[in-house]
Protein backbone atom coordinates (compact mmCIF):
# COMPACT_ATOMS: atom_id res chain seq x y z
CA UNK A 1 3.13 -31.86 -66.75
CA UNK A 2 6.65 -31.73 -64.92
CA UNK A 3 7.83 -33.88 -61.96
CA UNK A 4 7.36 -32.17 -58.70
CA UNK A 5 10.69 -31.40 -57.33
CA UNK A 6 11.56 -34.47 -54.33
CA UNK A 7 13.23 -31.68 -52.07
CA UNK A 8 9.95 -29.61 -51.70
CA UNK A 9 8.83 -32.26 -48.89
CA UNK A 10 11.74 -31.83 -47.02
CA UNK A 11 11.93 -28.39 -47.32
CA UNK A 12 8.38 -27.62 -46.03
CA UNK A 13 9.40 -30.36 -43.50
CA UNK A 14 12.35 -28.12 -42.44
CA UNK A 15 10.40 -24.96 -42.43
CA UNK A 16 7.72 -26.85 -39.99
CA UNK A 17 10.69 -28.10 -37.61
CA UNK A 18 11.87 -24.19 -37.78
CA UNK A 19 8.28 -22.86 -36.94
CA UNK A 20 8.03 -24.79 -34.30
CA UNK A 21 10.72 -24.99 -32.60
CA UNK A 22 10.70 -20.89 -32.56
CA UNK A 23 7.23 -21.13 -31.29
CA UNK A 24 8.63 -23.35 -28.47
CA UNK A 25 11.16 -21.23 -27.50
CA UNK A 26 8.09 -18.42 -26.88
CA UNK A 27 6.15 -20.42 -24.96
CA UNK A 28 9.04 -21.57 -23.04
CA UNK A 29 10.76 -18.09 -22.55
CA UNK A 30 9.11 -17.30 -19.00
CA UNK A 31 11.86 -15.64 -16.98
CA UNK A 32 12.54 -15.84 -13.10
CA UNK A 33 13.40 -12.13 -11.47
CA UNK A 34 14.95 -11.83 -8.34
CA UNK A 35 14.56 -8.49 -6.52
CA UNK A 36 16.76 -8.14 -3.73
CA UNK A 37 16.66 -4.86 -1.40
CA UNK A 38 20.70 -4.27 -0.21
CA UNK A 39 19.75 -0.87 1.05
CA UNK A 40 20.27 -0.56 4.97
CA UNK A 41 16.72 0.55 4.88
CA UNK A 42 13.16 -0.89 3.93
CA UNK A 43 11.89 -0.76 0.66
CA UNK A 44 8.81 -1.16 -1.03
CA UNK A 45 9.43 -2.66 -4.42
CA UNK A 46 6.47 -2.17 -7.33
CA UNK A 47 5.98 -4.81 -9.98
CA UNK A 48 3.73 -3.25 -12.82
CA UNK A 49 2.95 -5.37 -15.73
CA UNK A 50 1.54 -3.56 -19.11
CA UNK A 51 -1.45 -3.96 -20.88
CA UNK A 52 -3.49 -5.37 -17.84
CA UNK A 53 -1.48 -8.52 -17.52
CA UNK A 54 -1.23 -9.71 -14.10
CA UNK A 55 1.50 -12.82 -12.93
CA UNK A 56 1.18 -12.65 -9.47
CA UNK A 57 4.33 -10.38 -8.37
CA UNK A 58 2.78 -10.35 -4.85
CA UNK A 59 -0.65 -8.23 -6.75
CA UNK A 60 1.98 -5.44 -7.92
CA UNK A 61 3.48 -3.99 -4.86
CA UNK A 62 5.33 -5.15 -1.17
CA UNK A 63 7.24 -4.61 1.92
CA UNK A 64 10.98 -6.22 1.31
CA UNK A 65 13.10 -5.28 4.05
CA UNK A 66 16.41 -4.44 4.34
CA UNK A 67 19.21 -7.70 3.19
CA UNK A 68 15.68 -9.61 2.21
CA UNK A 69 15.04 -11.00 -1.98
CA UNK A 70 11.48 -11.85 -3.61
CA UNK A 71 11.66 -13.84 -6.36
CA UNK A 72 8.62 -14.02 -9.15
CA UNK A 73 8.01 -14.98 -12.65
CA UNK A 74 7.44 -13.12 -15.42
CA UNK A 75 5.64 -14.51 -18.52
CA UNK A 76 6.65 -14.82 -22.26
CA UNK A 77 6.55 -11.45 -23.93
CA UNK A 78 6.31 -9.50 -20.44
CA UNK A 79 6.41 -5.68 -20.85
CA UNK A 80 6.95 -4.14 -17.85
CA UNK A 81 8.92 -1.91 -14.92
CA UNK A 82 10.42 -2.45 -11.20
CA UNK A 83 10.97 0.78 -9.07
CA UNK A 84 11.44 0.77 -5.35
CA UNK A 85 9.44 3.23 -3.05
CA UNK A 86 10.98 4.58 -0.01
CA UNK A 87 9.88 5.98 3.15
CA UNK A 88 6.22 4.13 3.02
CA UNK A 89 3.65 4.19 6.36
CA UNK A 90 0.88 1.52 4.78
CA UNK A 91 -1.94 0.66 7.33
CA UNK A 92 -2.81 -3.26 7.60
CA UNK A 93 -5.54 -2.53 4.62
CA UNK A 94 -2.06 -1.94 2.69
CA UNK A 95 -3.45 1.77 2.31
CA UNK A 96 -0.54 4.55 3.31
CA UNK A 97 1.34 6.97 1.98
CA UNK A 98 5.46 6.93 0.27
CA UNK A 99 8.35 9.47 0.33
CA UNK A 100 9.05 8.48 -2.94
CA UNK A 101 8.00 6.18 -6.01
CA UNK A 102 4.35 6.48 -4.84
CA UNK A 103 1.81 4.54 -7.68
CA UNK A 104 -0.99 6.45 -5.23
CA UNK A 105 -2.42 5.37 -1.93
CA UNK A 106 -1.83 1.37 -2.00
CA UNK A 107 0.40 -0.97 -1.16
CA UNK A 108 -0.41 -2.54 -4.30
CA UNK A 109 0.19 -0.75 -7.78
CA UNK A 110 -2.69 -1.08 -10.25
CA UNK A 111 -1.00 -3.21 -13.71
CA UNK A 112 -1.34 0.31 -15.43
CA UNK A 113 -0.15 2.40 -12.51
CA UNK A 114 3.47 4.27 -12.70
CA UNK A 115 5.82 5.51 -10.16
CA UNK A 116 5.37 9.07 -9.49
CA UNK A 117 8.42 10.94 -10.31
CA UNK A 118 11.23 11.21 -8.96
CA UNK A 119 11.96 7.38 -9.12
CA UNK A 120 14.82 5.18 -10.81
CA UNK A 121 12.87 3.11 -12.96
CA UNK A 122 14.33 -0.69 -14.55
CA UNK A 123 12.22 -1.16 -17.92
CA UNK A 124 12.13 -4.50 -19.76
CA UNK A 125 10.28 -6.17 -22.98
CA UNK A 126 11.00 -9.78 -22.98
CA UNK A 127 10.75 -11.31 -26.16
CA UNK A 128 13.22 -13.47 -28.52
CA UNK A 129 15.61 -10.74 -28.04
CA UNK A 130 14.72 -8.89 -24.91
CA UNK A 131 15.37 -5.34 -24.23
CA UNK A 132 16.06 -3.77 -21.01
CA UNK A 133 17.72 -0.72 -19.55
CA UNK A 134 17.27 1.48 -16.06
CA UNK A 135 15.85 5.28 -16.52
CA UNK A 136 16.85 7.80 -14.47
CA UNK A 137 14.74 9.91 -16.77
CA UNK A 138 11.78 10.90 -14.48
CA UNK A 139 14.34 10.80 -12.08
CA UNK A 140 16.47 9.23 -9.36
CA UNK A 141 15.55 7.44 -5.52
CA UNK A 142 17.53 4.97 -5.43
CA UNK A 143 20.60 2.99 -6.67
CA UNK A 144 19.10 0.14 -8.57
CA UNK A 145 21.15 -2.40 -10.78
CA UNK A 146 20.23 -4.92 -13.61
CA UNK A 147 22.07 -8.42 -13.97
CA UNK A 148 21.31 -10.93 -16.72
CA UNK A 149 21.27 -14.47 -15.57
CA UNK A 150 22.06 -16.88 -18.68
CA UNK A 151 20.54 -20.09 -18.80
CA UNK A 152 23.05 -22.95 -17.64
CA UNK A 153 22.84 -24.79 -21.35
CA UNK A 154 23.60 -21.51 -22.68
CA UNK A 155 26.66 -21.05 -25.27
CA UNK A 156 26.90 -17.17 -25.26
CA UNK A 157 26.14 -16.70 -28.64
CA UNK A 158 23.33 -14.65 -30.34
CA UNK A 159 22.17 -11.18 -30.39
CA UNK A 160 22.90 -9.13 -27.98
CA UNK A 161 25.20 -7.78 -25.14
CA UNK A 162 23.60 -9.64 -22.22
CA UNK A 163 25.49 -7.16 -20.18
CA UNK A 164 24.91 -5.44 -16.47
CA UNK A 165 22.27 -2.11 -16.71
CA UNK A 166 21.95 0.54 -14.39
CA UNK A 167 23.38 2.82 -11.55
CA UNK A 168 25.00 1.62 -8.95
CA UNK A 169 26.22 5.19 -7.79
CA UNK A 170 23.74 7.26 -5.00
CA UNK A 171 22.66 10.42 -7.00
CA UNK A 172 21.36 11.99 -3.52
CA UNK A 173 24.42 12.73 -2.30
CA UNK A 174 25.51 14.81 -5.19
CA UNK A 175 22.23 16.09 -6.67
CA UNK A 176 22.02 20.15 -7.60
CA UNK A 177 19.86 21.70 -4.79
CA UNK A 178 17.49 22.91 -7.37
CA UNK A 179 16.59 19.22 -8.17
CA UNK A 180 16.42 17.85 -4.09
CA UNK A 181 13.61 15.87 -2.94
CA UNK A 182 14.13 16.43 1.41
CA UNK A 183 12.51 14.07 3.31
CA UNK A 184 11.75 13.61 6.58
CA UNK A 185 14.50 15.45 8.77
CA UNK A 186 15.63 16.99 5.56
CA UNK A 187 17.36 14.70 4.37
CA UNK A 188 17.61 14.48 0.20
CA UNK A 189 15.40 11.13 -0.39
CA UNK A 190 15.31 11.71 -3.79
CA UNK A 191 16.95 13.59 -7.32
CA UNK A 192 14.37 15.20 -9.84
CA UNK A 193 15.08 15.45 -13.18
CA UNK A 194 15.13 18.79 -14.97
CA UNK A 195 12.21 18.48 -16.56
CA UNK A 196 10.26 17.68 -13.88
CA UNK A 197 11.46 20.95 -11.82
CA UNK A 198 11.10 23.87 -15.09
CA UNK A 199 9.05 21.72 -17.30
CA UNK A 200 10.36 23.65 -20.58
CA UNK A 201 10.24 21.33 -23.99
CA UNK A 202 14.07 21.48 -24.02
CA UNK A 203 14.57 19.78 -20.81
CA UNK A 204 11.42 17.56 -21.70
CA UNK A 205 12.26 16.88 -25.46
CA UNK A 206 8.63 18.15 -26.71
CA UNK A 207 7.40 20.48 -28.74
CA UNK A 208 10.86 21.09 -31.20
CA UNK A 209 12.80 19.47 -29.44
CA UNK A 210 10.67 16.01 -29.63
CA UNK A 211 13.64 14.15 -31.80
CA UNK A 212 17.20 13.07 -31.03
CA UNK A 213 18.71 15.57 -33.05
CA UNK A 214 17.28 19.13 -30.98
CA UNK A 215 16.96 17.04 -28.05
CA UNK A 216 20.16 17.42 -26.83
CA UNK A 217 22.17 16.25 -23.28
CA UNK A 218 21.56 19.35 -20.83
CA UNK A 219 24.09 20.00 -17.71
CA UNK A 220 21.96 18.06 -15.27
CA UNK A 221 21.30 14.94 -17.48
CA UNK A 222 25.39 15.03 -17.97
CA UNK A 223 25.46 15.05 -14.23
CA UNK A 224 23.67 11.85 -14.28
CA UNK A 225 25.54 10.81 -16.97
CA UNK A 226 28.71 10.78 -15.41
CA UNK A 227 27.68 8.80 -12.56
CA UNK A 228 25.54 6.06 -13.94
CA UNK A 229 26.88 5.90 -17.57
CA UNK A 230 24.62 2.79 -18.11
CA UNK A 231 21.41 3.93 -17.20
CA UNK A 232 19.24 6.61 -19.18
CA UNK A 233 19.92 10.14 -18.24
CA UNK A 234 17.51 11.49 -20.80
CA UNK A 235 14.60 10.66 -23.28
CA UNK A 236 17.26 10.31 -26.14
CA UNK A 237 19.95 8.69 -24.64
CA UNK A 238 19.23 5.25 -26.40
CA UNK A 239 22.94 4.12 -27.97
CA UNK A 240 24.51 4.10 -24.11
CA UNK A 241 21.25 3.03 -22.57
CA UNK A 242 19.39 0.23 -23.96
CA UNK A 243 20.58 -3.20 -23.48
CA UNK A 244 19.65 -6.51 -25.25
CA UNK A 245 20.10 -10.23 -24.75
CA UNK A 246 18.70 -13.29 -26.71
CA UNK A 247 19.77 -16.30 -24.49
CA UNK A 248 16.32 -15.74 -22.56
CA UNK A 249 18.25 -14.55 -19.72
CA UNK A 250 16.21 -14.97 -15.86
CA UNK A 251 17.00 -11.18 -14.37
CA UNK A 252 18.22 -10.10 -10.76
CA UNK A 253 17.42 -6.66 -9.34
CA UNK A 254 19.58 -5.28 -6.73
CA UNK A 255 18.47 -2.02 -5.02
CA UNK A 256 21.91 0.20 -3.43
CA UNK A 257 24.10 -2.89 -5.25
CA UNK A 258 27.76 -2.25 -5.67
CA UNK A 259 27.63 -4.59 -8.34
């Protein structure tokens, strides 16, 4: 019979400290969001957790009006969106209709609702790297920018750009007249994206064209392109697009920022 090796204590020791001190970091990786509405105008911000989870983001959906911030947190391993709603009439039952960004007939959006297109859309997964980015693919309503926040003992280091997402420029005002959305007045209140207005696979990245290789930029996802160059114009536009941080970063939401 050998000698058991001294160091294999210490070692599982080691591996134990390791374990949990990543399993700390997990449960302590809750992240505070600031939404803050810089528009001259009310908005109506939607908050919709996935898989049923529910944090208390003021039940999903609410009124912040113009200059105002709401401030929730989200919990460890959050997957989720923000989107803004515009031109809202909700009754004091918080039923009504929206302009734009509608998730139906509510004030508050249901945890598996969505924003009906067209609506800028800021998408995150929180995790020990967290991913996050702003979609313009379904669309555009409103300027909407993402800024990491990095915890005050942080020393910068790790995986990941911890960088500013989104588009702070105001696609109405130079959106193709096929893809308007006129509101009230006619004004435009909103940009569509191609593939909502023809709905062909090319513009939608289906059929043949459901990879990044066929799926290639069109004209009007290079118009969104060039003015928000860090937000997603289409379904493939991932290397430009996506945005990661590991410092467990808090988030702040600006709707019409200019950063």
């Amino acid at each position: 019979m050998g000698k058991k090796n001294p160091s294999s204590r210490p070692s599982l020791l080691l591996s134990l400290i390791c374990f949990l001190s990543g399993a700390a970091r997990l449960v302590d990786s809750a992240r505070v969001f600031t939404i803050i509405n810089q528009c001259k105008t009310d908005i109506w911000p939607a908050v919709t957790p996935s898989g049923g989870e529910s944090f208390g983001a003021s039940d999903g959906g609410f009124l912040l009006r113009a200059g105002q911030s709401m401030v929730f947190t989200a919990p460890a391993g959050w997957v989720g969106r923000v989107w803004a709603r515009t031109g809202c009439d909700f009754d004091a039952a918080g039923n009504g209709t929206c302009e734009t960004g509608s998730c139906g007939t509510s004030l508050h959006c249901s945890a598996s609702a969505s924003a009906a297109p067209p609506a800028s859309l800021a998408e995150f997964t929180l995790a020990s790297v967290d991913y996050y980015d702003v979609s313009l693919v379904d669309g555009f309503n409103l300027p909407m920018v993402i800024t990491p926040s990095l915890p005050s003992n942080s020393s910068g280091g790790g995986n990941g750009s911890c960088t500013v997402a989104g588009c702070d420029g105001d696609l109405r005002k130079d959106c193709p007249p096929e893809l308007e959305v006129k509101g009230a007045g006619g004004k435009t209140v909103a940009c569509r994206s191609a593939c909502d207005v023809f709905g062909t696979d090319e513009y939608c990245c289906r059929g043949q064209y459901a990879n990044p290789v066929t799926c290639q930029p069109s004209f009007y996802s290079k118009r969104f392109k060039a003015a928000c160059p860090a937000a997603y114009s289409y379904a493939y536009d991932d290397p430009t697009s996506i945005f990661t941080c590991s410092q467990s970063p808090d988030y702040t939401i600006a709707f019409c920022s200019n950063r």
